[in-house]
N, C-alpha and C. Protein backbone atom coordinates (compact mmCIF):
# COMPACT_ATOMS: atom_id res chain seq x y z
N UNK A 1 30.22 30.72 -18.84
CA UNK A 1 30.08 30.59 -17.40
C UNK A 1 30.50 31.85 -16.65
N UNK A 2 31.08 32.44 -17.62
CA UNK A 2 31.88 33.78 -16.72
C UNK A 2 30.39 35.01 -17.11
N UNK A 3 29.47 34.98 -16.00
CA UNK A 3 28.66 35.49 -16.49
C UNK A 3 27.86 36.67 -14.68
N UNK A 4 26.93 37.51 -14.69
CA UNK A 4 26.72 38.23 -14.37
C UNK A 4 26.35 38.03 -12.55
N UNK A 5 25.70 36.93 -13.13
CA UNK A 5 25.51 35.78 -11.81
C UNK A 5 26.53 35.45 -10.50
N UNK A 6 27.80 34.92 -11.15
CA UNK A 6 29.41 34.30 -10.74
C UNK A 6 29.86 36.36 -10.34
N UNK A 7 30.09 37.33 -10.86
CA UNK A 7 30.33 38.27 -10.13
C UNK A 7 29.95 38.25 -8.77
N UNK A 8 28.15 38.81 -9.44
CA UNK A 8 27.09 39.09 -7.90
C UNK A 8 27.59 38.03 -6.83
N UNK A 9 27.51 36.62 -6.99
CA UNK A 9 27.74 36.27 -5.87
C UNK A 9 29.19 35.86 -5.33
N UNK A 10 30.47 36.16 -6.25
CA UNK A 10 31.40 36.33 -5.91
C UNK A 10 31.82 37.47 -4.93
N UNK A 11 31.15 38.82 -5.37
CA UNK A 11 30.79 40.03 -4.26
C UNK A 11 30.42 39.67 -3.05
N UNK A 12 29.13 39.05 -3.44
CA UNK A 12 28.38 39.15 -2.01
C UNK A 12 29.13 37.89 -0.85
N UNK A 13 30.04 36.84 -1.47
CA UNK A 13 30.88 35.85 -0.56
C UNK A 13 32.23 36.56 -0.03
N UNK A 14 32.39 37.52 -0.94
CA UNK A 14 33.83 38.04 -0.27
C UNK A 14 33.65 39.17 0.50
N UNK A 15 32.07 39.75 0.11
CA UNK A 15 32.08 40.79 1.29
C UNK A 15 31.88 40.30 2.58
N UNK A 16 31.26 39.06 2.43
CA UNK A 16 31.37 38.61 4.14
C UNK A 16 32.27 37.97 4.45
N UNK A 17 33.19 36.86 3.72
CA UNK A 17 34.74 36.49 4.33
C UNK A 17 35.62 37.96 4.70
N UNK A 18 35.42 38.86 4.07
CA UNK A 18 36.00 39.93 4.45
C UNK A 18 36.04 40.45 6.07
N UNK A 19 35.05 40.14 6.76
CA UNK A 19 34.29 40.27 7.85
C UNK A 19 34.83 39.36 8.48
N UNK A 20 35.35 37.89 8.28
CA UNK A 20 36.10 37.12 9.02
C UNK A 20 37.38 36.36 8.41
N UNK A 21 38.10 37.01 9.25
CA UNK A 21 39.72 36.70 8.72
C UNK A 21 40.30 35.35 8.35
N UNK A 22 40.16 34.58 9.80
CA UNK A 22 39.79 32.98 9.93
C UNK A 22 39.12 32.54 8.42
N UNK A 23 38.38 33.25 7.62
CA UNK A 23 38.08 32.28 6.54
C UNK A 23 38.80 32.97 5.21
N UNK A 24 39.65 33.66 5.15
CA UNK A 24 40.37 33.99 4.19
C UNK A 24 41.23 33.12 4.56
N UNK A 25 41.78 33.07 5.42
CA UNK A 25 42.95 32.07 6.38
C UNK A 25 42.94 30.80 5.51
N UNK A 26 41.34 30.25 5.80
CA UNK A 26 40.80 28.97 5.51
C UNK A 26 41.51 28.81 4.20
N UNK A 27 40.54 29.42 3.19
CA UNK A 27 40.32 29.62 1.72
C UNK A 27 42.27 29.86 1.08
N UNK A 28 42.63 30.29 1.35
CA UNK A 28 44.13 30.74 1.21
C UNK A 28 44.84 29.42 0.71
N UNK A 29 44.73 28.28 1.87
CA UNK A 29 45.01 26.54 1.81
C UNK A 29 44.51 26.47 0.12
N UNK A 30 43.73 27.21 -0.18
CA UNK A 30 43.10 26.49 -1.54
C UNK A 30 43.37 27.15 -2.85
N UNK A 31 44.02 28.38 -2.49
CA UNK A 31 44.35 29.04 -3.81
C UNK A 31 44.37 28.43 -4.79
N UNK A 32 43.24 29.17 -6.06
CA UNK A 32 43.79 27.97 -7.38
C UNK A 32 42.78 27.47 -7.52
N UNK A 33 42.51 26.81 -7.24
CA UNK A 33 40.98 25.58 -6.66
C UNK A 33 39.58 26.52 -7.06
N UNK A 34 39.32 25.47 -8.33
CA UNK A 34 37.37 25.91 -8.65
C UNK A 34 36.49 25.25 -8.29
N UNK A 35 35.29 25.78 -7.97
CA UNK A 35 34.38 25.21 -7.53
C UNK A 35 33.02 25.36 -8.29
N UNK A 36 32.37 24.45 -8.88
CA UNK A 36 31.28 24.65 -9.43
C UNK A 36 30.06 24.29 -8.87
N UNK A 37 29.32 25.56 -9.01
CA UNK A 37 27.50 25.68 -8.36
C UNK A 37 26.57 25.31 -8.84
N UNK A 38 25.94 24.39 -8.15
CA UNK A 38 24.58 23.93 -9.10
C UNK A 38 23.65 24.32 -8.42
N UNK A 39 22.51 25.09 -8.41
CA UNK A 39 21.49 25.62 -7.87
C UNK A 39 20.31 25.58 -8.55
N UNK A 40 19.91 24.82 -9.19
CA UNK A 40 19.03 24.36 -10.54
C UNK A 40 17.58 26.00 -10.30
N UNK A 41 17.72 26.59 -11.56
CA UNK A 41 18.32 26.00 -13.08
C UNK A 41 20.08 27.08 -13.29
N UNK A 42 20.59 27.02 -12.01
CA UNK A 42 21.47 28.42 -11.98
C UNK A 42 23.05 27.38 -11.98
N UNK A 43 24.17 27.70 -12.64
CA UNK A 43 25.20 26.91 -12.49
C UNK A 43 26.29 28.12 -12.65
N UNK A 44 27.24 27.76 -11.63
CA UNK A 44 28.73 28.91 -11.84
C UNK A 44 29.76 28.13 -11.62
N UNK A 45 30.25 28.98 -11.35
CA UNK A 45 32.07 28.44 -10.63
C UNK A 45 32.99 29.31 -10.34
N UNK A 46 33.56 29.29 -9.14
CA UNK A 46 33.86 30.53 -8.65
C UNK A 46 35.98 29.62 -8.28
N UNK A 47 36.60 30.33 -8.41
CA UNK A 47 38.15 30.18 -7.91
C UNK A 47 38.72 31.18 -7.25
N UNK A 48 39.38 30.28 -6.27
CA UNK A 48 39.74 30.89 -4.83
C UNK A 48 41.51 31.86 -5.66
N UNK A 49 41.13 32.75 -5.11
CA UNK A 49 42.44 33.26 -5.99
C UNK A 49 43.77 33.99 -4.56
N UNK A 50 45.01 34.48 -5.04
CA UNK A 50 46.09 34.62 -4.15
C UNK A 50 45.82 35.59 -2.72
N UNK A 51 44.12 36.23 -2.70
CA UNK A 51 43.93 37.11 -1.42
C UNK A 51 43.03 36.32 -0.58
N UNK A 52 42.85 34.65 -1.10
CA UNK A 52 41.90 34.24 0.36
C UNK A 52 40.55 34.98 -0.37
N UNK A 53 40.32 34.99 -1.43
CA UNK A 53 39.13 35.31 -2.09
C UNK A 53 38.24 34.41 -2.99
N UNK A 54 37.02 34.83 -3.28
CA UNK A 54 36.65 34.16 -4.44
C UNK A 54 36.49 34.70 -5.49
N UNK A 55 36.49 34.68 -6.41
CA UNK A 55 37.10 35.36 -8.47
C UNK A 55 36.17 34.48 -9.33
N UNK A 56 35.40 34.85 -10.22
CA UNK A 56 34.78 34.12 -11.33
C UNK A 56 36.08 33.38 -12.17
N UNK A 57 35.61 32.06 -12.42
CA UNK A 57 36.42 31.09 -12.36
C UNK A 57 36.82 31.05 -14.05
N UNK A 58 35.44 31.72 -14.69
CA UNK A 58 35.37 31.80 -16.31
C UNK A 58 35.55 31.00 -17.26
N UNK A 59 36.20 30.10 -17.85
CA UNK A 59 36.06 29.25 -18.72
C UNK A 59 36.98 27.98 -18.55
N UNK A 60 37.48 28.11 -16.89
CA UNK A 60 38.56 26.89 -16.48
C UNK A 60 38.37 25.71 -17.00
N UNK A 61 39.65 25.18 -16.70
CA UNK A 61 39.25 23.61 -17.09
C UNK A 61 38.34 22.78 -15.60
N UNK A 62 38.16 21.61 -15.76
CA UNK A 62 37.50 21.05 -14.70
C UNK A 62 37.57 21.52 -13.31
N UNK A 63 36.22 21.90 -12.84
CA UNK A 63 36.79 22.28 -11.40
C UNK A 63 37.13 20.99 -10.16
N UNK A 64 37.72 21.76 -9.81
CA UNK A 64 38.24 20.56 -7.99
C UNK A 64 37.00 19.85 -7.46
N UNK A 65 35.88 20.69 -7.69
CA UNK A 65 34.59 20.20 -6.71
C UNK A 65 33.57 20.97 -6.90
N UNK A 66 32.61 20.06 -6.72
CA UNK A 66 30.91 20.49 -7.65
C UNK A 66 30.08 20.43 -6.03
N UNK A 67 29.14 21.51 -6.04
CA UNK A 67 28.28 21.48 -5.18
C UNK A 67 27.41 21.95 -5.58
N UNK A 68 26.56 20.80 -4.96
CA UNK A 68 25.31 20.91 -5.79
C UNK A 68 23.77 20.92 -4.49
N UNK A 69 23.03 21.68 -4.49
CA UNK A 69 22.05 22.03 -3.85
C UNK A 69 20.42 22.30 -4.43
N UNK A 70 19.71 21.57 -4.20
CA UNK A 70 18.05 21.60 -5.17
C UNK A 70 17.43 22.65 -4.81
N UNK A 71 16.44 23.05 -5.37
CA UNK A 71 16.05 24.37 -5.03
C UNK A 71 14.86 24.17 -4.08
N UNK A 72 14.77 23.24 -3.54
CA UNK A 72 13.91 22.58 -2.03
C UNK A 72 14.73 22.55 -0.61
N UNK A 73 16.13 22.12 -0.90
CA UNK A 73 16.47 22.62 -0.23
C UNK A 73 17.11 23.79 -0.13
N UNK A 74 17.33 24.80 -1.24
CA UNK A 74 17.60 26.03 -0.64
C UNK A 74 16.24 26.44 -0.04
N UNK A 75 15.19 26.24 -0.60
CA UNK A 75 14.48 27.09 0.26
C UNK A 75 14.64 27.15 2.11
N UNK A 76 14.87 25.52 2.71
CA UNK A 76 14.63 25.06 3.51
C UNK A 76 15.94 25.71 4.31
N UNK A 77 16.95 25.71 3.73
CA UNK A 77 17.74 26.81 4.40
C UNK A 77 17.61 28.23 4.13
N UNK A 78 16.77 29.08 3.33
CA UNK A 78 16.84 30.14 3.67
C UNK A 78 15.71 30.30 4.83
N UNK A 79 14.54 29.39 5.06
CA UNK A 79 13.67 29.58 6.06
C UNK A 79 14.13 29.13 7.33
N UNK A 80 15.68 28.72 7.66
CA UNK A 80 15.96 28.13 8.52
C UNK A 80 15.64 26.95 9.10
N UNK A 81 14.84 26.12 8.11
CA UNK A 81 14.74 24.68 8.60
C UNK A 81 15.85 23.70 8.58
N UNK A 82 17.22 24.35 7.95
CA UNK A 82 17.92 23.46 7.50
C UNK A 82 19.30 23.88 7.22
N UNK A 83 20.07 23.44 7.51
CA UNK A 83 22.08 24.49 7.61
C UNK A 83 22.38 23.78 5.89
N UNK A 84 23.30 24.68 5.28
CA UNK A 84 23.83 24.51 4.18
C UNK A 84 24.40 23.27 4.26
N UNK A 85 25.54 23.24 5.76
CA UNK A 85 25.95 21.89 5.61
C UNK A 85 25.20 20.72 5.79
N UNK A 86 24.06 20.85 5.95
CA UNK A 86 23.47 20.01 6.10
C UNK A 86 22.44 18.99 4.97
N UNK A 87 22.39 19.81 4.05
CA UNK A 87 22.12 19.58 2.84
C UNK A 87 22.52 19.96 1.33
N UNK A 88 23.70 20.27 1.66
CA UNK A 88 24.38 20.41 0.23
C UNK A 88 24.91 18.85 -0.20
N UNK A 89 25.41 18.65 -1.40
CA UNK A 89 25.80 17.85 -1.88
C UNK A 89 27.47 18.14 -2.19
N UNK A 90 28.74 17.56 -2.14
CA UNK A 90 29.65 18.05 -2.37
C UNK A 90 30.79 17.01 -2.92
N UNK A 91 30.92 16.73 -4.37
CA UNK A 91 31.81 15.72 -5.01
C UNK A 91 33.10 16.77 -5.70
N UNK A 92 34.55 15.37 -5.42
CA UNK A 92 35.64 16.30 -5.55
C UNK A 92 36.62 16.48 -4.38
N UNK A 93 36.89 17.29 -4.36
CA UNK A 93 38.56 17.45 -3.57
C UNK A 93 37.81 17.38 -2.18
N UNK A 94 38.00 16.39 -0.97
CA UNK A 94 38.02 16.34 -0.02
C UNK A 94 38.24 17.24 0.99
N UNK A 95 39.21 18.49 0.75
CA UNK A 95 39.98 19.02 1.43
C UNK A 95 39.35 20.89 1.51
N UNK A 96 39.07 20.57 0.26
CA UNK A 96 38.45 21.71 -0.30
C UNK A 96 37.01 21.98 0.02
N UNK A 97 36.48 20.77 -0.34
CA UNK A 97 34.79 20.52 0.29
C UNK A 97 34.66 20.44 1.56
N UNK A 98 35.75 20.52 2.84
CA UNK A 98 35.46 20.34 4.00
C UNK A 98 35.94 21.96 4.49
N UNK A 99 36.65 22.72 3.63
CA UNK A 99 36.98 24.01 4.23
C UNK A 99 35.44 24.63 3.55
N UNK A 100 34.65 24.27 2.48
CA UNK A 100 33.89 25.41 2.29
C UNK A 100 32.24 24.66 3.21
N UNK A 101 32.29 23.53 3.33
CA UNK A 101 31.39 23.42 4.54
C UNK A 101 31.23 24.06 5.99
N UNK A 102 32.88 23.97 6.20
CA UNK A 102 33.21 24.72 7.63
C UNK A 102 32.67 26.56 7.59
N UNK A 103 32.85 27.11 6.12
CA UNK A 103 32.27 28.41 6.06
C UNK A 103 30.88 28.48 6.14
N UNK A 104 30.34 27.69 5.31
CA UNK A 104 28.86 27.06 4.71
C UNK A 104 28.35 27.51 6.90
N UNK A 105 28.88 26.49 7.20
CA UNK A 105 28.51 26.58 9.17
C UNK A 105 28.34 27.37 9.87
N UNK A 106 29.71 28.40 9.71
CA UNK A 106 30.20 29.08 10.27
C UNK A 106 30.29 31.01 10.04
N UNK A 107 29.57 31.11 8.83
CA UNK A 107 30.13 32.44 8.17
C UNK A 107 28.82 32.82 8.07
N UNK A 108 28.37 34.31 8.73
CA UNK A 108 27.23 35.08 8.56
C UNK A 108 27.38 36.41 8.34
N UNK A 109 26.13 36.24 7.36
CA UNK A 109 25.64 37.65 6.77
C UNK A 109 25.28 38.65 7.70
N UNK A 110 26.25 39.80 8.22
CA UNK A 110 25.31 40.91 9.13
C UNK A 110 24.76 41.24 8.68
N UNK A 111 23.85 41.29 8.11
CA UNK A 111 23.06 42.47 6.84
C UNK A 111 22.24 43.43 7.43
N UNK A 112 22.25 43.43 9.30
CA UNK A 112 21.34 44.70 9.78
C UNK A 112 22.69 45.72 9.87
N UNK A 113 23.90 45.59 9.74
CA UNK A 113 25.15 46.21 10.05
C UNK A 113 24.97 47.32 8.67
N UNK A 114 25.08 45.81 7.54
CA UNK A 114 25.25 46.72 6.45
C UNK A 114 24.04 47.81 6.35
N UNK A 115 23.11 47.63 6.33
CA UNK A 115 21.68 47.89 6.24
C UNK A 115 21.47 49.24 6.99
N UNK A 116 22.14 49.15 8.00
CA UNK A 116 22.30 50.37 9.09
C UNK A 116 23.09 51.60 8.24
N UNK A 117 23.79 51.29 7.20
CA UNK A 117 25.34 52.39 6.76
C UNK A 117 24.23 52.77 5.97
N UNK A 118 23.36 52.67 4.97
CA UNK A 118 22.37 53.20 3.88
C UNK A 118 21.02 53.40 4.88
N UNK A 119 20.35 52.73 5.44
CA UNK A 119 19.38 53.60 6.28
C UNK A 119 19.30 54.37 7.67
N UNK A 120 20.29 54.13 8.53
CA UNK A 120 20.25 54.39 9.85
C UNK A 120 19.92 52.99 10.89
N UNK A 121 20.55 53.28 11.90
CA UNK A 121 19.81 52.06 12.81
C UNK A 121 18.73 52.07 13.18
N UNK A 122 18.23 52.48 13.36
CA UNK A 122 16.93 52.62 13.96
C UNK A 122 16.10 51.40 13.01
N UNK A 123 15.76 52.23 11.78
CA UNK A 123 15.72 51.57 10.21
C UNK A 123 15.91 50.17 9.75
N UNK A 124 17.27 50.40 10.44
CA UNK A 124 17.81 48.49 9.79
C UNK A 124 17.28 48.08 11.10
N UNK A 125 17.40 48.20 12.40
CA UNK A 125 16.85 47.64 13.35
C UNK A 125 15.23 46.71 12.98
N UNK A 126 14.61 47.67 12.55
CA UNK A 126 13.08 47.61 12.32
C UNK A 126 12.68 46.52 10.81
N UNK A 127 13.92 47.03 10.32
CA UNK A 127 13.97 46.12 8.69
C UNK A 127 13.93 44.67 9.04
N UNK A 128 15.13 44.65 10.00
CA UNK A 128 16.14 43.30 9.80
C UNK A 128 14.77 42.36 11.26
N UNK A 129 14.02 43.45 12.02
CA UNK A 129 13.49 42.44 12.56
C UNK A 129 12.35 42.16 11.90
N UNK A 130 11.56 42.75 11.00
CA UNK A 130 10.33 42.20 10.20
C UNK A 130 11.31 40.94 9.27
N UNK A 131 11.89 40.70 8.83
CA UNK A 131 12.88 39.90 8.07
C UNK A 131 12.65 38.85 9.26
N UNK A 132 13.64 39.02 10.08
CA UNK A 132 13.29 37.56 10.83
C UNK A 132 11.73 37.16 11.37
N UNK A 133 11.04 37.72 11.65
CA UNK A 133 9.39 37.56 11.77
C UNK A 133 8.94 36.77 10.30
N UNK A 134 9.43 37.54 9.41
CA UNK A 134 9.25 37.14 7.72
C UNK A 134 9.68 35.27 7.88
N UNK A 135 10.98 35.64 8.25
CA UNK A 135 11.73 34.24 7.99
C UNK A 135 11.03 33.20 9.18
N UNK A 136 10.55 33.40 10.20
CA UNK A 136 9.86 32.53 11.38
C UNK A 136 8.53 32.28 10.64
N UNK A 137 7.76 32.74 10.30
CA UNK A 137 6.53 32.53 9.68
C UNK A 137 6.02 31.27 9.01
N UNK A 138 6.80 30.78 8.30
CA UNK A 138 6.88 29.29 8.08
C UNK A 138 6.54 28.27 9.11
N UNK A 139 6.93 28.76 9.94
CA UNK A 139 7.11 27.54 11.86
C UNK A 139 6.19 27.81 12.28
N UNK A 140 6.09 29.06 12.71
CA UNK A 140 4.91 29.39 13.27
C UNK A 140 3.32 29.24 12.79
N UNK A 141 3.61 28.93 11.23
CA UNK A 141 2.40 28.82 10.49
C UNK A 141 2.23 27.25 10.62
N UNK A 142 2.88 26.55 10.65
CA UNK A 142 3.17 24.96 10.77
C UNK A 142 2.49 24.43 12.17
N UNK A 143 2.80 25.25 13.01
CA UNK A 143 2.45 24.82 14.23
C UNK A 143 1.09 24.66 14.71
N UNK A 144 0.26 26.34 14.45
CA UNK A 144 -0.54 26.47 14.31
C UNK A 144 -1.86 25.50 13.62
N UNK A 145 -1.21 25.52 12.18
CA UNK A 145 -1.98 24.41 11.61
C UNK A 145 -1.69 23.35 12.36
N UNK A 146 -0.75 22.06 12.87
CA UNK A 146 -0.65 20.97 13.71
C UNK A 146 -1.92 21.32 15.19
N UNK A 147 -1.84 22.45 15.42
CA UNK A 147 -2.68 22.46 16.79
C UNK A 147 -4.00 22.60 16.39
N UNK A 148 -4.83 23.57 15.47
CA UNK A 148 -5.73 23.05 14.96
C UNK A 148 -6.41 22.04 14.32
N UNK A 149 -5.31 21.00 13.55
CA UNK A 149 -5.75 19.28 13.54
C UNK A 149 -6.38 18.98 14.89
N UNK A 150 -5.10 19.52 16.03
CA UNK A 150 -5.22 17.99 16.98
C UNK A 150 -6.76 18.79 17.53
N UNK A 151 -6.59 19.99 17.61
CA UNK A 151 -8.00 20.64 18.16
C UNK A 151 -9.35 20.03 17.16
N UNK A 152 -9.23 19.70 16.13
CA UNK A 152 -10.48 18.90 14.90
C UNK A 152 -10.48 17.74 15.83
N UNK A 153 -9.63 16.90 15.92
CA UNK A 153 -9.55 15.72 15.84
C UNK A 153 -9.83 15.31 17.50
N UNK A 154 -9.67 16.28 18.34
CA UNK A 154 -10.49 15.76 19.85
C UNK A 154 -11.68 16.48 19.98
N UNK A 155 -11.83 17.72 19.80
CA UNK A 155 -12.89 18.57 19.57
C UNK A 155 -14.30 18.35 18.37
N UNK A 156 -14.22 18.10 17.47
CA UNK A 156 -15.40 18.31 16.48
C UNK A 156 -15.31 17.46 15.70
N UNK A 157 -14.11 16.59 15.32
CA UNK A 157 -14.77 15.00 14.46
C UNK A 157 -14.60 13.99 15.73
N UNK A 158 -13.80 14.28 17.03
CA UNK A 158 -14.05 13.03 18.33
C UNK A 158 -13.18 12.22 17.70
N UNK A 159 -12.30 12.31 17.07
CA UNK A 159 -11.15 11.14 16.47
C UNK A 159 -10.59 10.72 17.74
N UNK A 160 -10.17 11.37 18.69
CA UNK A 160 -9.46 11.12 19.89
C UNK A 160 -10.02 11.74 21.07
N UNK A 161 -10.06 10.99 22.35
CA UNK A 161 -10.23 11.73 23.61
C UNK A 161 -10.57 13.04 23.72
N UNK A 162 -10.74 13.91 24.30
CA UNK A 162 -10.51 15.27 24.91
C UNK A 162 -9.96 14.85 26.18
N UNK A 163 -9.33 15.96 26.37
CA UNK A 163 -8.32 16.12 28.05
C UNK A 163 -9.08 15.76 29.02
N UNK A 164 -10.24 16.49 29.09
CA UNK A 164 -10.93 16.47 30.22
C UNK A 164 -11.69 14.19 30.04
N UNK A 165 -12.14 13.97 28.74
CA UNK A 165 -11.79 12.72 28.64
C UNK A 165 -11.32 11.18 29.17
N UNK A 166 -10.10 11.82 29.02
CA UNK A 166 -8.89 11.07 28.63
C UNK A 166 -8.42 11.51 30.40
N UNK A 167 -8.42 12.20 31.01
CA UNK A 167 -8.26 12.44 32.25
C UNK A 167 -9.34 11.39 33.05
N UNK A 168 -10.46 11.82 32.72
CA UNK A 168 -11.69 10.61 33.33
C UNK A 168 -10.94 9.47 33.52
N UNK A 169 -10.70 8.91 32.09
CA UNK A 169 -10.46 7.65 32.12
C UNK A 169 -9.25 6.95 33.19
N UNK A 170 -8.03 8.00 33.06
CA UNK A 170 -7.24 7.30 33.91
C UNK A 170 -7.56 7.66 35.41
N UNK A 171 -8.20 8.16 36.01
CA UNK A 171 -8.54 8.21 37.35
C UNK A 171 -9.96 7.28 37.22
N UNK A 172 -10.73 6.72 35.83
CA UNK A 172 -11.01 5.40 36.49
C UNK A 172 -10.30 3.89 36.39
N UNK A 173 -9.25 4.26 35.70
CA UNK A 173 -7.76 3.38 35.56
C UNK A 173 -7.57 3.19 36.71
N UNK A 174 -7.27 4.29 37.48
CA UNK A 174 -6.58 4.44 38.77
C UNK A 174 -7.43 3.42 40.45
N UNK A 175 -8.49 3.72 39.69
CA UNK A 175 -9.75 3.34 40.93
C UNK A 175 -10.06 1.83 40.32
N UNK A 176 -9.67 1.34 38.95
CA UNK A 176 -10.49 -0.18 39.56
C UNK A 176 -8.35 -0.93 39.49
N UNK A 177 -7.57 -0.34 39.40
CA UNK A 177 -6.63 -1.09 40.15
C UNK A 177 -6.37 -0.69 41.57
N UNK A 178 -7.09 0.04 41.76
CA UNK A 178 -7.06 0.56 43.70
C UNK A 178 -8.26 -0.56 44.55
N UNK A 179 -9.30 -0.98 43.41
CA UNK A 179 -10.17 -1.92 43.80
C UNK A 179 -10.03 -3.52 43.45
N UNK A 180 -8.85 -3.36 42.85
CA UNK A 180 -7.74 -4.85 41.97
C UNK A 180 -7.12 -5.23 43.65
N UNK A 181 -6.50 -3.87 44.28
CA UNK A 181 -5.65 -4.56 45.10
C UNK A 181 -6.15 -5.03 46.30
N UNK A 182 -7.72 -4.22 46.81
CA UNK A 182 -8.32 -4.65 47.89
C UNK A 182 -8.81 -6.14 47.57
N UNK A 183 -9.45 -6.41 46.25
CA UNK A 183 -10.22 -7.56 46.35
C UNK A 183 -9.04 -8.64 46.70
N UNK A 184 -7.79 -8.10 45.93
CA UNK A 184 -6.22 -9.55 46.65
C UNK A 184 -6.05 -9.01 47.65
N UNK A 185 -6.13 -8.04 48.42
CA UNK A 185 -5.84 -8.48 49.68
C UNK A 185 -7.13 -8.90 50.26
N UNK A 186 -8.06 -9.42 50.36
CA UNK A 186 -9.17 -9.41 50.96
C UNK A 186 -9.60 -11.41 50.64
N UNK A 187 -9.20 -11.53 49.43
CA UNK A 187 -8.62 -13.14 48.51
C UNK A 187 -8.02 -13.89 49.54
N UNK A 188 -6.97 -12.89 49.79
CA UNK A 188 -5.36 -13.65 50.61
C UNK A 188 -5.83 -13.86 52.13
N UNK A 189 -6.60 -12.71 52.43
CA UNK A 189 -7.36 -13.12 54.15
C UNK A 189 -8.00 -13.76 54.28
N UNK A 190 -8.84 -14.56 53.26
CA UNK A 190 -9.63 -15.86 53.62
C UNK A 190 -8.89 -16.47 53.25
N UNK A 191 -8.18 -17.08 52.19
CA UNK A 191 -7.13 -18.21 52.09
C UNK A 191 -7.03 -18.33 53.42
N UNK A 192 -5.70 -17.02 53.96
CA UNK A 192 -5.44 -17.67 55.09
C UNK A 192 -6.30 -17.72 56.44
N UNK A 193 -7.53 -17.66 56.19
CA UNK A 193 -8.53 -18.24 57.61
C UNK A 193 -8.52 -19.41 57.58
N UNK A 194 -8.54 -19.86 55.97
CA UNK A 194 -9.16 -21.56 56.12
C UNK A 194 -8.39 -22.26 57.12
């Protein structure tokens, strides 16, 4: 388990708790404490060690708490449809699983910061915004397709109304209860002649 994987992303979690103090703070409460990753087909385990860090956990005995995440929903959080805490799975120490959710929430990657120190800003500027265009693309492609249904479906198979339609109709909605209320009042004035 102590393998190439559990480094890399031991790096890449402590270079950004590094970035916020508050979660070394957090993590500190837990010194000691392993945690094992399931990311199918990828599994680690990482332990919080005496700097408010995370350390490859290597051949421990049982860890404190297993989190476990499908690889449907990672996608769905890396496209932003979906927060870590919001779909991870997390069995085990109570205490422990609620400080690394609160990071899971709360803890972001600058990566146009870093990105800026090896290319320039300008560079990471231009990088980091095709990246989010990259990462919107999903939604925007979703939408699109939804508006071209509804455009099939009033337009060229007639499944439903068109606007202009569906507008007709309720302004002749409008006109035979405008001609509902003359004929009762007009009812009620002969009643009362008789």
């Amino acid at each position: 388990m102590n393998g190439p994987l559990e480094r890399v992303v031991a790096a890449a979690l402590n270079h950004v708790v590094a970035h916020a103090p508050w979660a070394q703070e957090a993590l500190l409460k837990h010194t000691g404490s392993t945690a094992a990753f399931a990311v199918a087909p990828f599994e680690f385990a990482l332990r919080v060690d005496a700097t408010g860090t995370f350390q490859t956990a290597g051949d421990a005995a049982e860890p404190d708490l297993r989190v476990e995440l499908t690889p449907g929903e990672a996608v769905r959080v890396m496209t932003g449809q979906a927060s870590v805490a919001e779909v991870v799975r997390i069995d085990g120490d109570a205490a422990f699983g609620a400080t690394l959710r609160q990071l899971a929430a709360n803890l972001r990657w600058d990566y146009e910061e870093d990105l800026s120190k090896v290319v320039g800003d300008i560079a990471a500027h231009r990088a980091a915004g095709m990246l989010r265009s990259l990462a919107a693309w999903p939604g925007m492609a979703g939408n699109r397709l939804g508006q071209a249904a509804v455009e099939f479906a009033t337009e060229e198979a007639q499944l439903t109304p068109s606007r202009h339609e569906f507008e007709a109709w309720l302004a002749d909605v409008d006109r035979l209860r405008d001609d509902a209320e003359r004929l009762e009042k007009r009812i009620a004035r002969l009643e009362a002649a008789r």
